[in-house]
Protein backbone atom coordinates (compact mmCIF):
# COMPACT_ATOMS: atom_id res chain seq x y z
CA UNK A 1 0.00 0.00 0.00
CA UNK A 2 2.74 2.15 0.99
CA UNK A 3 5.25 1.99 -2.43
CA UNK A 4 0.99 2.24 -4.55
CA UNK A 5 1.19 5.78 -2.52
CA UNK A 6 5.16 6.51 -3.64
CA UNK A 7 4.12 5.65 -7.15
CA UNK A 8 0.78 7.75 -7.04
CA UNK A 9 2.68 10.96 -5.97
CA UNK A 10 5.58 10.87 -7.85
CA UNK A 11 2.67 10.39 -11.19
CA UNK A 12 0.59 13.53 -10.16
CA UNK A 13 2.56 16.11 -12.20
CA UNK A 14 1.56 14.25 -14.93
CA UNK A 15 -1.78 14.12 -13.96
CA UNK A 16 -2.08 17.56 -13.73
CA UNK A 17 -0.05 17.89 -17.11
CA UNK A 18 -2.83 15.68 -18.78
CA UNK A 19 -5.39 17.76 -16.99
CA UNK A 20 -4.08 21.33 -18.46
CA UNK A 21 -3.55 19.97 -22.31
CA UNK A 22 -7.21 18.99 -22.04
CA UNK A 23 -7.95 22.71 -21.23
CA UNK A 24 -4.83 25.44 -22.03
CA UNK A 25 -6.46 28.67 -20.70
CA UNK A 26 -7.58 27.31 -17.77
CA UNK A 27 -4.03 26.46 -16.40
CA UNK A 28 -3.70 28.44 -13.10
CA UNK A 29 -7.13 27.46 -12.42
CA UNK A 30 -6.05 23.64 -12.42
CA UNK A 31 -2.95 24.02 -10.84
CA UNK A 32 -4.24 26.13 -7.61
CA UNK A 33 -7.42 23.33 -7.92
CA UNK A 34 -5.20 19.86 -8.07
CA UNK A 35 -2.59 21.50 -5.45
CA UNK A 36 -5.16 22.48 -2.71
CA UNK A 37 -7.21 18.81 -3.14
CA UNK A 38 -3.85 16.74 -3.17
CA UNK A 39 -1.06 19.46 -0.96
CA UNK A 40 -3.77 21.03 1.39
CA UNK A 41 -3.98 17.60 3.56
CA UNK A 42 -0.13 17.09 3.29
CA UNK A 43 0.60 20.77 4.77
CA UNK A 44 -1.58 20.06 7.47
CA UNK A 45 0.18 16.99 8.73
CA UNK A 46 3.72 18.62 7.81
CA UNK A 47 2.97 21.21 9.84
CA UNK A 48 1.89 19.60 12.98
CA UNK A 49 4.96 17.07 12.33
CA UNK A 50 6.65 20.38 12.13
CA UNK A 51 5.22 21.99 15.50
CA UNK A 52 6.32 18.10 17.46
CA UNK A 53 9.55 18.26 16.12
CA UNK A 54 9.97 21.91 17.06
CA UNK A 55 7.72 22.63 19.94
CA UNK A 56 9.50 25.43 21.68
CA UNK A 57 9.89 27.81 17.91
CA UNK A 58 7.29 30.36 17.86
CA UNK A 59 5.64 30.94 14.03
CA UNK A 60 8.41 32.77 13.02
CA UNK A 61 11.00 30.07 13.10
CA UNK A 62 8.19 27.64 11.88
CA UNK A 63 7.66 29.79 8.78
CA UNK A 64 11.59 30.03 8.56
CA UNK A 65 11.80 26.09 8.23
CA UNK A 66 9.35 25.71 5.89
CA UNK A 67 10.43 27.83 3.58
CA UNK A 68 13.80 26.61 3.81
CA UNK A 69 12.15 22.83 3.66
CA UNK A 70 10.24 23.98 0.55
CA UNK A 71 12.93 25.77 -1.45
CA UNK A 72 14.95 22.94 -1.37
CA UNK A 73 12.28 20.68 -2.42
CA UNK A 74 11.21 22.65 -5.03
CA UNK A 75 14.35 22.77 -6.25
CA UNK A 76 15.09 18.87 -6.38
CA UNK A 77 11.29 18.64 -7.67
CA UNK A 78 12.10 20.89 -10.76
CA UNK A 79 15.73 20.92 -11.56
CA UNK A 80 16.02 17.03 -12.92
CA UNK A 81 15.76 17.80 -16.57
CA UNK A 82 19.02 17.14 -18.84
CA UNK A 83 20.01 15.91 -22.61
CA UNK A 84 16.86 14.27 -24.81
CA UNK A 85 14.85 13.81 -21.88
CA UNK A 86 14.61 18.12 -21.79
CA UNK A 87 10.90 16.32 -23.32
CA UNK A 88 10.77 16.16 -19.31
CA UNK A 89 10.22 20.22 -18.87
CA UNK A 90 6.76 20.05 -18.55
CA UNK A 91 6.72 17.14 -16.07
CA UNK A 92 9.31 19.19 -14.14
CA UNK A 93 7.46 22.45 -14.19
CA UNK A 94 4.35 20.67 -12.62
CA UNK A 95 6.27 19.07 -10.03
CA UNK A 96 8.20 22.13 -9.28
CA UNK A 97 4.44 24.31 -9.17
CA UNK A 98 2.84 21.79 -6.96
CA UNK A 99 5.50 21.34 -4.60
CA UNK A 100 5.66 25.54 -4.53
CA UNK A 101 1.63 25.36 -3.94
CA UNK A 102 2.66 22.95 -0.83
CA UNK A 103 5.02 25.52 0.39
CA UNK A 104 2.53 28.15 0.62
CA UNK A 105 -0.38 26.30 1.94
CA UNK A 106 1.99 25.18 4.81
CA UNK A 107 2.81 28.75 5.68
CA UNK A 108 -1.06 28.98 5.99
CA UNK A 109 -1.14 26.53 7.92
CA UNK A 110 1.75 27.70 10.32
CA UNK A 111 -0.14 30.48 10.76
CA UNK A 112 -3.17 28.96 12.21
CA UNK A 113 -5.48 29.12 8.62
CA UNK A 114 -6.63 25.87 7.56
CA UNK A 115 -4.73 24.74 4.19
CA UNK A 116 -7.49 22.59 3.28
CA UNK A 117 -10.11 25.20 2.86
CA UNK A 118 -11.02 26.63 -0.58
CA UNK A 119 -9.89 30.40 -0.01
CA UNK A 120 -6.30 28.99 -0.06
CA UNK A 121 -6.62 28.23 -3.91
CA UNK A 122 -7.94 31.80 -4.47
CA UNK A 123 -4.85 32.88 -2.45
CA UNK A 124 -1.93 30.73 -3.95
CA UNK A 125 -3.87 32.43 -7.81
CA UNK A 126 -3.26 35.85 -6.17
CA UNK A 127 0.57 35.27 -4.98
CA UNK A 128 1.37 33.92 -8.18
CA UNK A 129 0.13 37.42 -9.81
CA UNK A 130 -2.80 35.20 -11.93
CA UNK A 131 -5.78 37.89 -10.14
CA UNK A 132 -5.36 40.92 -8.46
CA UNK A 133 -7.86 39.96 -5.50
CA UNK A 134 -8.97 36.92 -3.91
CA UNK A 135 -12.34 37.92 -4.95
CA UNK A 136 -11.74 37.27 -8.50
CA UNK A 137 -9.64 34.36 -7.97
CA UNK A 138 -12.65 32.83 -6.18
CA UNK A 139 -14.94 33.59 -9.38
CA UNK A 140 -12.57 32.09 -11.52
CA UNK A 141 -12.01 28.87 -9.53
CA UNK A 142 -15.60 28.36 -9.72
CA UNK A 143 -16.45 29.58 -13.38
CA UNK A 144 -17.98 27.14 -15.63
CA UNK A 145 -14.79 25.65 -17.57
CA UNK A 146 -16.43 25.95 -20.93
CA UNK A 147 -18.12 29.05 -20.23
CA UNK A 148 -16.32 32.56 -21.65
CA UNK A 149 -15.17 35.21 -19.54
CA UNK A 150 -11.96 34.15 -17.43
CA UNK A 151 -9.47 36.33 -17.56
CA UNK A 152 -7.05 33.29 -17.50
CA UNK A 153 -8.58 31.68 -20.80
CA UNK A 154 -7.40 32.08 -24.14
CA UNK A 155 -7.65 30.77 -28.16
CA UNK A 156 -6.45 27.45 -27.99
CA UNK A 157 -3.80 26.45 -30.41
CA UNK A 158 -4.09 23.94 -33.49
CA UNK A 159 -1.92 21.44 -32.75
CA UNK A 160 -1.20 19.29 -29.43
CA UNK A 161 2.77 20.53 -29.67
CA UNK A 162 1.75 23.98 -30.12
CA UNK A 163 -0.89 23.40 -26.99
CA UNK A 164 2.38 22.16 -24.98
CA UNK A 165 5.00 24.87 -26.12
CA UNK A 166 2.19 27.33 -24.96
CA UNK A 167 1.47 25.64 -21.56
CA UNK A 168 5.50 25.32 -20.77
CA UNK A 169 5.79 28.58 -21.24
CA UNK A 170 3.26 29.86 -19.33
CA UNK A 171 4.11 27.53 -16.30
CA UNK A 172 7.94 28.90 -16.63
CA UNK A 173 5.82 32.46 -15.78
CA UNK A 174 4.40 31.14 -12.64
CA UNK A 175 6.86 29.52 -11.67
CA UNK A 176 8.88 32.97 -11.53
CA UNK A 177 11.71 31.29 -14.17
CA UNK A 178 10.30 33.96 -16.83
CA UNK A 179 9.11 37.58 -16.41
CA UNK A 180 7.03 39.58 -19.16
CA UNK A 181 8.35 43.22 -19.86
CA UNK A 182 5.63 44.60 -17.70
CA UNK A 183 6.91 42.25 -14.75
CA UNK A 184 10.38 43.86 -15.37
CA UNK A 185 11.74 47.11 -13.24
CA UNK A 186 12.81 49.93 -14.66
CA UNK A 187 12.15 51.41 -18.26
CA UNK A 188 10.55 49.35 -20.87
CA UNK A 189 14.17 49.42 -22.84
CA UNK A 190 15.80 47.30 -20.23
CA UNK A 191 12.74 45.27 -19.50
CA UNK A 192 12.18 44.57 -23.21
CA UNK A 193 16.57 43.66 -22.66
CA UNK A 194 16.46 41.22 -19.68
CA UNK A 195 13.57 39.56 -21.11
CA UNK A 196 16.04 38.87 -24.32
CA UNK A 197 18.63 38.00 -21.56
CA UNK A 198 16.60 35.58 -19.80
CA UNK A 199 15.59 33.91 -23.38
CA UNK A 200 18.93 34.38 -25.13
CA UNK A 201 20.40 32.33 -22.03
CA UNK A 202 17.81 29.03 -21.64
CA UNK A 203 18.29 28.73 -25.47
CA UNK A 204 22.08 28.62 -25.06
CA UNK A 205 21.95 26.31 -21.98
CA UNK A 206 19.21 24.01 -23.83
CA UNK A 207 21.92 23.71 -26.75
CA UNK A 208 24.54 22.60 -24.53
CA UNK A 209 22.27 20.50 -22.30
CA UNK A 210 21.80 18.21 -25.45
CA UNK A 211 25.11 17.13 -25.40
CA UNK A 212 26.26 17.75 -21.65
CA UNK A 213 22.85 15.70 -19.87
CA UNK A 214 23.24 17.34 -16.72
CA UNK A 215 24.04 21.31 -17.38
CA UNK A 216 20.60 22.23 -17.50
CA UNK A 217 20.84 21.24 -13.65
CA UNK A 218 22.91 23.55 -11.79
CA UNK A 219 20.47 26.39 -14.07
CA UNK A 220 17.22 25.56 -13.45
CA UNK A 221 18.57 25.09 -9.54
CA UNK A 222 19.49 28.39 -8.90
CA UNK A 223 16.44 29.73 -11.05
CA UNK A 224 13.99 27.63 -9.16
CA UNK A 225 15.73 29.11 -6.12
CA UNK A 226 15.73 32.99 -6.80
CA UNK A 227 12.29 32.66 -7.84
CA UNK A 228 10.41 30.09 -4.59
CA UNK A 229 11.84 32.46 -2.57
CA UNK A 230 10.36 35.41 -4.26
CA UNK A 231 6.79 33.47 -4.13
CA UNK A 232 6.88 32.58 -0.78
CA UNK A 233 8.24 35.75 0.58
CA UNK A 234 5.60 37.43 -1.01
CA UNK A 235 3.18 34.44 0.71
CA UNK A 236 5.15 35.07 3.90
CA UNK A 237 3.79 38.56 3.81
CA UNK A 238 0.16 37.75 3.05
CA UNK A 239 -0.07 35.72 5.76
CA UNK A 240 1.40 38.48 8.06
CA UNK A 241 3.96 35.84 8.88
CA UNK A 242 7.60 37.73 10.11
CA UNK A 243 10.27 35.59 8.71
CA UNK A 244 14.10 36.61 8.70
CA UNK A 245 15.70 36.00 5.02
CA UNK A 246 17.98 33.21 4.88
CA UNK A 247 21.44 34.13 5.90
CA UNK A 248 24.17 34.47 3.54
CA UNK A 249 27.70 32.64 3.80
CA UNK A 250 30.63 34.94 4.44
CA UNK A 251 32.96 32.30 4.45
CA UNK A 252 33.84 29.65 2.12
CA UNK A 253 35.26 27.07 4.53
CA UNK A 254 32.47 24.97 4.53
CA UNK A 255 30.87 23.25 1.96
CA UNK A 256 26.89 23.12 1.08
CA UNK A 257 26.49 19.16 0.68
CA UNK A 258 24.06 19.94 -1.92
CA UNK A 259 25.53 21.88 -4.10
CA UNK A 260 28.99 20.10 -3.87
CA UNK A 261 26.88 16.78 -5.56
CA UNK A 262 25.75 19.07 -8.12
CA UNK A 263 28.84 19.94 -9.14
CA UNK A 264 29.74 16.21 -9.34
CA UNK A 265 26.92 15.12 -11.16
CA UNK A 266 27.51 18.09 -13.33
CA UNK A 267 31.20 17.14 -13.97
CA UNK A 268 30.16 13.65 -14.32
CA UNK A 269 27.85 14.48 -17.26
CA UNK A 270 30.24 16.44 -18.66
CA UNK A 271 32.92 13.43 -18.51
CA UNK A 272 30.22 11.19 -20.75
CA UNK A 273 30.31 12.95 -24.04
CA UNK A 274 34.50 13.31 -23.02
CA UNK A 275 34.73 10.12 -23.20
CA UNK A 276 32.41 9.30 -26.12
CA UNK A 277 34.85 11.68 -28.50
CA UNK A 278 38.03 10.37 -27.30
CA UNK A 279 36.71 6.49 -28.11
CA UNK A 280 35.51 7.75 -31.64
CA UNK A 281 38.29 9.34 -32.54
CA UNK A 282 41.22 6.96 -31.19
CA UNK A 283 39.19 4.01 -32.03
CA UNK A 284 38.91 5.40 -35.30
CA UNK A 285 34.91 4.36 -35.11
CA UNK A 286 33.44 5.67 -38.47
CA UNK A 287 29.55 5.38 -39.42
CA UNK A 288 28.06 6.07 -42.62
CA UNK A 289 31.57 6.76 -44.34
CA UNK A 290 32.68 9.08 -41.64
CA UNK A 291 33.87 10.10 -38.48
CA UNK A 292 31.15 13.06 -37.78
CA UNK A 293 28.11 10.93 -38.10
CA UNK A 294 30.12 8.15 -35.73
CA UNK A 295 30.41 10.79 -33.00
CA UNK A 296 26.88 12.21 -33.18
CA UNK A 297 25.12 9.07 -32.61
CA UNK A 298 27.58 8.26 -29.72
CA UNK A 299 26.86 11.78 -27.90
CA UNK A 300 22.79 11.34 -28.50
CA UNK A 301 23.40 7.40 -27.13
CA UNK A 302 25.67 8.85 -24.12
CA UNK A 303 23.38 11.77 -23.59
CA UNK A 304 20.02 9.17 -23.19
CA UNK A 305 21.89 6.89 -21.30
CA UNK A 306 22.81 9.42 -18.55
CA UNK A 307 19.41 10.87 -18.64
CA UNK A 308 17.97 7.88 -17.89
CA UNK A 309 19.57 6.75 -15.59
CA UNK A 310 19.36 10.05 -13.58
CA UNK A 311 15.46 9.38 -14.58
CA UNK A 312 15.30 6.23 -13.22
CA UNK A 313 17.37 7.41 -9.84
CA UNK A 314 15.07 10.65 -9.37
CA UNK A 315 11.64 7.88 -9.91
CA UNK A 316 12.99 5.27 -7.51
CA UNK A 317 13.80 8.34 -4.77
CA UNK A 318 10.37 9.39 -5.20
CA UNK A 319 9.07 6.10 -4.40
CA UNK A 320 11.46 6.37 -1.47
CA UNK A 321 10.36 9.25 0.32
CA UNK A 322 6.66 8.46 -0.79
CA UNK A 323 6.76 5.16 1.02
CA UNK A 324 8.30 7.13 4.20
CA UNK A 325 5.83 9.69 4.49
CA UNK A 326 3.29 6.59 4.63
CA UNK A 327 4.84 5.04 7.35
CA UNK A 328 4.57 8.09 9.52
């Protein structure tokens, strides 16, 4: 019963993915929907497993751990995307929005407010800048999902890739991974500028990341990062809940755990496709008449091989900490 549970959560970012190509525009709708039904439960029992493991902090330290708690699983949620399997994005992006969703619904909950009840999915729509008020968050949550007049809904597009494109995208702007020019400070010139910053930069790092498997990681880590913290600051406020910002290192003479095995995996990734050219080329391998075609096949082979496995690593983790939170 236990590992059935692992399996079900570690499958429910692609039930929601199924659930918003069905309907496009309706995307921050779902989300805030599917998170509060499936997360709202969890934060309440984190939170009290939270309060007996820490029953001396007051709400300001229990905010302060739950952020930190939540940052860091956001970021292991989102960041596992590298080499072919970058098909993975949108899987990742769910996970990485649902796990935020969690986040915030346990601050709620730290702050006495029940993270079950409905007004926290008109909230979470709010934070994410989706409705100005809770009031027409609320409206929109209950609209009539074929019925005109959200202001979240919009033309849907011909094909089932352009659908997905469109619903990436739009999930990298919730997540806080993308800003619009209006989101931007400062004149419209350097708005219109970091936006071609931000762009010009996943397009070079998704070029790489097709050969190198894992250098989409340490990216989408620090992105997913910068921008939880961001969301659940801004929650942190809403909820009138006084948490410190995390403290900076000022030395380097100890090392974060985490992102020293980032920098391994990274390096190992990177040693792969190394060691893929040097084969080809001192083995003299030749496909098709030639050395270039030889070499391409052996990176895309090398580059699926480490994504999977890092796939299949990430999926049996999952299961892991699924079958653990049962047993509690």
């Amino acid at each position: 019963m236990s590992r059935r549970r692992g399996r079900a959560a570690a499958g429910e970012p692609r039930n929601l993915l199924q659930a918003v190509l069905a309907q496009p525009g309706r995307l921050p709708e779902l989300l805030a929907g599917f998170a509060l039904r499936h997360n709202g439960p969890r934060a309440a029992r984190t939170v009290a497993r939270l309060r007996a493991e820490m029953p001396d902090a007051d709400a300001s330290a229990l905010g302060a751990a739950v952020i930190a708690r939540g940052t860091r699983a956001t970021v292991a949620e989102g960041a596992f995307v590298g080499g072919p399997f970058l098909v993975f994005i949108p899987v990742a992006f769910c996970a990485a929005l649902l796990r935020q969703a969690r986040t915030v619904m346990e601050l709620a909950a730290v702050t006495g407010l029940d993270p079950t009840a409905p007004e926290r999915a008109a909230e979470l729509l709010v934070l994410q800048g989706v409705y100005p008020d809770t009031e027409s968050a609320a409206r929109a949550l209950t609209a009539d999902p074929g019925g005109a007049g959200t202001q979240s809904a919009g033309p849907v597009p011909r094909s089932r890739w352009a659908v997905l494109v469109g619903v990436t995208l739009r999930m990298a702007r919730l997540l806080g991974l993308l800003t619009t020019a209006e989101e931007s400070r400062g004149s419209r010139l350097r708005a219109w500028l970091v936006r071609i910053g931000q762009w010009a930069l996943l397009v070079a790092v998704l070029a790489v990341g097709m050969v190198v498997p894992l250098v989409w990681m340490p990216y989408m880590a620090v992105s997913y990062r910068k921008a939880t913290r961001r969301l659940l600051a801004r929650a942190a406020d809403s909820y009138l809940l006084h948490v410190p910002p995390p403290e900076r290192r000022r030395t380097a003479s100890r090392l974060d755990p985490g992102a020293l095995a980032g920098v391994v995996r990274v390096l190992s990734s990177v040693l792969v496709p190394v060691g893929v050219v040097l084969l080809v080329v001192f083995a003299d391998v030749r496909t098709a008449g030639g050395r270039w075609p030889a070499l391409l096949v052996g990176l895309a082979a090398a580059s699926a091989a480490v994504g999977a496995w890092w796939h299949l690593r990430r999926r049996r983790g999952a299961g892991r900490e699924g079958t653990a939170a049962a047993g509690r």
